[in-house]
N, C-alpha and C. Protein backbone atom coordinates (compact mmCIF):
# COMPACT_ATOMS: atom_id res chain seq x y z
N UNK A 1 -2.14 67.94 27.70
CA UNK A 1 -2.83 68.79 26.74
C UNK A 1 -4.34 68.53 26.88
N UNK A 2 -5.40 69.65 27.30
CA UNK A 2 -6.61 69.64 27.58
C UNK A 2 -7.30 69.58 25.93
N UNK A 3 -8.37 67.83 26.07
CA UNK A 3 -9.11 68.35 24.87
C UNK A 3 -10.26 68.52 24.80
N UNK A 4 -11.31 68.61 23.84
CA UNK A 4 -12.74 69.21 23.86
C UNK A 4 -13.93 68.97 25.10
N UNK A 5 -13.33 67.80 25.45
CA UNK A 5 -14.32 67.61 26.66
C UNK A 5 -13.74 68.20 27.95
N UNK A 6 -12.71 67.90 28.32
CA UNK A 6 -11.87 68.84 29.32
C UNK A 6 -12.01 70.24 28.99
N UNK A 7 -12.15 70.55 27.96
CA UNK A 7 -12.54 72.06 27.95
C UNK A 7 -14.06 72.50 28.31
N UNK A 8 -14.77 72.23 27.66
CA UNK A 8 -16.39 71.94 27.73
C UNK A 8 -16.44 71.89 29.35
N UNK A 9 -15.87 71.29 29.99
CA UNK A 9 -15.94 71.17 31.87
C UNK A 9 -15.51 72.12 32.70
N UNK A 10 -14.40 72.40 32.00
CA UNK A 10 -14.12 73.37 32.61
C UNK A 10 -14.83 74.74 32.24
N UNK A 11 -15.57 75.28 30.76
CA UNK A 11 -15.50 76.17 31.09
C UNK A 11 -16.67 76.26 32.02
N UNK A 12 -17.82 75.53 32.04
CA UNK A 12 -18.86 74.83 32.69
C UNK A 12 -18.92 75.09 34.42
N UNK A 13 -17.43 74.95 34.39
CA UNK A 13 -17.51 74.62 36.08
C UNK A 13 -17.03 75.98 36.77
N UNK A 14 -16.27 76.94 35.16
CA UNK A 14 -16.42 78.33 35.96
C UNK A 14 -16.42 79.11 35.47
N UNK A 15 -18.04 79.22 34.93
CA UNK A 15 -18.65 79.90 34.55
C UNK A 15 -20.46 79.78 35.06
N UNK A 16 -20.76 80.39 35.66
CA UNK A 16 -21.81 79.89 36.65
C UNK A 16 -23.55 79.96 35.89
N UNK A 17 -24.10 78.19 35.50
CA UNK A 17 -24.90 78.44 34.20
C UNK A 17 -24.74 78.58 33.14
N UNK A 18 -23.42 77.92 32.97
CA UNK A 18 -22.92 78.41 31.09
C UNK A 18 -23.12 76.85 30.65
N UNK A 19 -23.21 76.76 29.56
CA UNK A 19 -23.81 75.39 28.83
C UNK A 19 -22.57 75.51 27.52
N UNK A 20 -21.82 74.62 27.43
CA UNK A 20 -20.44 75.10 26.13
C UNK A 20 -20.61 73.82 25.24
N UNK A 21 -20.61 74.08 24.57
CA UNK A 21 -20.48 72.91 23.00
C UNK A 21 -18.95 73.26 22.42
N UNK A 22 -18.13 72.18 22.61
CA UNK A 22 -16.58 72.21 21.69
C UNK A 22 -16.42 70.93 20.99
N UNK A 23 -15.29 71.90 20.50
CA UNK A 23 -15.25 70.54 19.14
C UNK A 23 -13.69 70.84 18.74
N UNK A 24 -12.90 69.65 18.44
CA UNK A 24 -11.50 69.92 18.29
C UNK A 24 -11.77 70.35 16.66
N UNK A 25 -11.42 71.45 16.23
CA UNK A 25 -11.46 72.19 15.05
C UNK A 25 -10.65 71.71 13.92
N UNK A 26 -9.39 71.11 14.59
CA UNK A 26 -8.70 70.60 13.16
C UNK A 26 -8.36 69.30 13.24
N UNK A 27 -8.89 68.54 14.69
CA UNK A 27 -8.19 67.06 14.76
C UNK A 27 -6.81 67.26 15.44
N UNK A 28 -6.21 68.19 15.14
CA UNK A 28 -5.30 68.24 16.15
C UNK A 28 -4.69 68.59 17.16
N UNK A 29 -5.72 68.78 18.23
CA UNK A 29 -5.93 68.42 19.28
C UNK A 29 -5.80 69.63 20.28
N UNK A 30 -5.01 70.83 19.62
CA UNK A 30 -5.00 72.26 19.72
C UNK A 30 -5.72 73.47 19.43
N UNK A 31 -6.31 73.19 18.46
CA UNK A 31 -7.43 74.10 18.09
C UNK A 31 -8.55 73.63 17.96
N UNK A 32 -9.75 74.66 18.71
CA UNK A 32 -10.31 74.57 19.00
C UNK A 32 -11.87 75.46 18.70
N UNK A 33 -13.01 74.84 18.71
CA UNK A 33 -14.16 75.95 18.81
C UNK A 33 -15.33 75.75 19.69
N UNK A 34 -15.43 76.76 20.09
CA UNK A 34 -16.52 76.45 21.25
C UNK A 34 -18.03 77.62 21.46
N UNK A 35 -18.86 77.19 21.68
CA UNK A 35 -20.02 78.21 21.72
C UNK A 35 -20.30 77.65 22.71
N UNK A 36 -20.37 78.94 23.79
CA UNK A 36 -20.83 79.07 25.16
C UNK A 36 -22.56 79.88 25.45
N UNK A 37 -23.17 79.45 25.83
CA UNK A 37 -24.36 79.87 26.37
C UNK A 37 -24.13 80.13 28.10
N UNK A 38 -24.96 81.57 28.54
CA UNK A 38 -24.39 81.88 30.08
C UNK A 38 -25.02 83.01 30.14
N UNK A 39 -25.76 82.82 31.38
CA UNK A 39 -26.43 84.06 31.71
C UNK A 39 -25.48 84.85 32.43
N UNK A 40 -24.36 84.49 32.89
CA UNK A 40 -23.45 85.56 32.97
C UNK A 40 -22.76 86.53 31.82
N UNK A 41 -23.40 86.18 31.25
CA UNK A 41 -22.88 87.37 29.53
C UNK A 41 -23.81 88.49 29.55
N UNK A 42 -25.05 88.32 30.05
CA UNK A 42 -25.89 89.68 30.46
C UNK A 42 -25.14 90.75 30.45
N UNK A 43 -25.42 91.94 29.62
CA UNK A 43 -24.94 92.85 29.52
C UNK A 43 -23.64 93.34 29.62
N UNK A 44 -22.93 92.51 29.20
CA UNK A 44 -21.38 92.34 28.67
C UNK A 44 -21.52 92.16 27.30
N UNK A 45 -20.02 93.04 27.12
CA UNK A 45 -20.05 93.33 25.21
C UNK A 45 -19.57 92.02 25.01
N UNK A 46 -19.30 91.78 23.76
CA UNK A 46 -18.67 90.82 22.72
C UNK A 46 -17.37 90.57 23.40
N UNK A 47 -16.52 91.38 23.15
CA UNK A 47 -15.32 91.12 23.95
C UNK A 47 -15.21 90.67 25.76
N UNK A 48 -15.93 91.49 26.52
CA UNK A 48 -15.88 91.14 27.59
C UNK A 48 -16.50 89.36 27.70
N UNK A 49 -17.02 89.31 27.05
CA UNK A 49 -17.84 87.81 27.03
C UNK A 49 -16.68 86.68 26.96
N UNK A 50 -15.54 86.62 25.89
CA UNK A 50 -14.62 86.41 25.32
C UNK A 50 -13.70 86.29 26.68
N UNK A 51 -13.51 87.63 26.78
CA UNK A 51 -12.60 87.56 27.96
C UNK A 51 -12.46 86.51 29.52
N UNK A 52 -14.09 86.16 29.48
CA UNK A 52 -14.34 86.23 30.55
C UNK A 52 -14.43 84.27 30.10
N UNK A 53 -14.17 83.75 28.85
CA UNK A 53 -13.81 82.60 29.22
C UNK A 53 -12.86 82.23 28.65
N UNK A 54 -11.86 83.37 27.73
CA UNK A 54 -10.21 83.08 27.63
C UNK A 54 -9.62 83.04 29.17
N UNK A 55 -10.39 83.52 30.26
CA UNK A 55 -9.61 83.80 31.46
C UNK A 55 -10.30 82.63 32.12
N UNK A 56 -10.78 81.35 31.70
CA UNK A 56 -10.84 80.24 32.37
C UNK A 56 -9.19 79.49 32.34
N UNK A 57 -8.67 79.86 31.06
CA UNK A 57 -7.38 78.84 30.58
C UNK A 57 -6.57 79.57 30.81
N UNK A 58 -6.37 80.92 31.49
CA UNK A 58 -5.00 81.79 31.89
C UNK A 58 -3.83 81.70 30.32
N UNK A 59 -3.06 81.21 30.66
CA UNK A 59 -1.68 80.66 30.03
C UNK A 59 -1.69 79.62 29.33
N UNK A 60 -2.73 78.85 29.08
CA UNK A 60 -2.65 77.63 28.16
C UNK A 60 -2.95 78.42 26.85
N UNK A 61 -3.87 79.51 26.25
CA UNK A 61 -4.02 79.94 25.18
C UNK A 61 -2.90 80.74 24.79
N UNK A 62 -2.33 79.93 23.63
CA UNK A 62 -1.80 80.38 22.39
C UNK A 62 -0.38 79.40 23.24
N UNK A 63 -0.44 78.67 24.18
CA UNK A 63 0.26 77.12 24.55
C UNK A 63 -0.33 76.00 24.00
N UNK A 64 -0.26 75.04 25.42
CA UNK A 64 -1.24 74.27 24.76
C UNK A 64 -2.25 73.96 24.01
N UNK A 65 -3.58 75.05 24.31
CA UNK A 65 -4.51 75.52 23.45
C UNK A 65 -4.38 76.62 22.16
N UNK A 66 -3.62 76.42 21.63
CA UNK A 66 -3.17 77.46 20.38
C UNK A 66 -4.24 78.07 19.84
N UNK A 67 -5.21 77.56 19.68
CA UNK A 67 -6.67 78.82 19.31
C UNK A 67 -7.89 78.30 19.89
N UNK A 68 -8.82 79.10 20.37
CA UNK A 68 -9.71 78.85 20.39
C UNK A 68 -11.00 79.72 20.20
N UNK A 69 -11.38 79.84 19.01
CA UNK A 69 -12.34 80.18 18.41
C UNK A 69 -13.95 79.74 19.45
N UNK A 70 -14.36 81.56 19.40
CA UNK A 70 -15.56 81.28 20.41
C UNK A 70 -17.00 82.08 19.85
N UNK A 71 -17.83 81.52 20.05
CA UNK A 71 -19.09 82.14 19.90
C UNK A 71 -19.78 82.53 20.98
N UNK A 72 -20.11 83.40 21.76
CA UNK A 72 -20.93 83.91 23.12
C UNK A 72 -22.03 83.93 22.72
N UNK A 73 -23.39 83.42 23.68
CA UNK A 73 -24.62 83.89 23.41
C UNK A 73 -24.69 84.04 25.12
N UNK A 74 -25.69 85.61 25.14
CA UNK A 74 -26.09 85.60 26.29
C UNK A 74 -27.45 84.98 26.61
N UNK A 75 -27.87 84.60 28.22
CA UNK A 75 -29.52 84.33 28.15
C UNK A 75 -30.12 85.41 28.70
């Protein structure tokens, strides 16, 4: 089971220039929140932003990772 820092790396490592702050949200060890900074969010909506780092974890969200609550900022 991946936790806040394993997440934070990964999304980091693919997402090219993204800077992520997480934090295990309830202590237990599944939920999660994270605010990503990434100049790859340039002119991508809200959702596509979202998308584009729910699709770092494929199949672990709403598995292992049961939520993860996100904030996008673009640069």
């Amino acid at each position: 089971m991946p936790d806040a820092a394993d997440i934070k790396l990964r999304i980091e490592a693919a997402i090219p220039g993204a800077r992520a702050e997480v934090e295990d949200w309830t202590g237990g060890g599944d939920h999660f929140r994270a605010t990503v900074t990434a100049p790859a969010f340039a002119g991508l909506s809200r959702i596509e932003q979202h998308r584009l780092v729910y699709g770092v974890f494929g199949g672990e969200i709403g598995g292992p990772i049961h939520a993860l609550s996100l904030t996008t900022i673009s640069e």
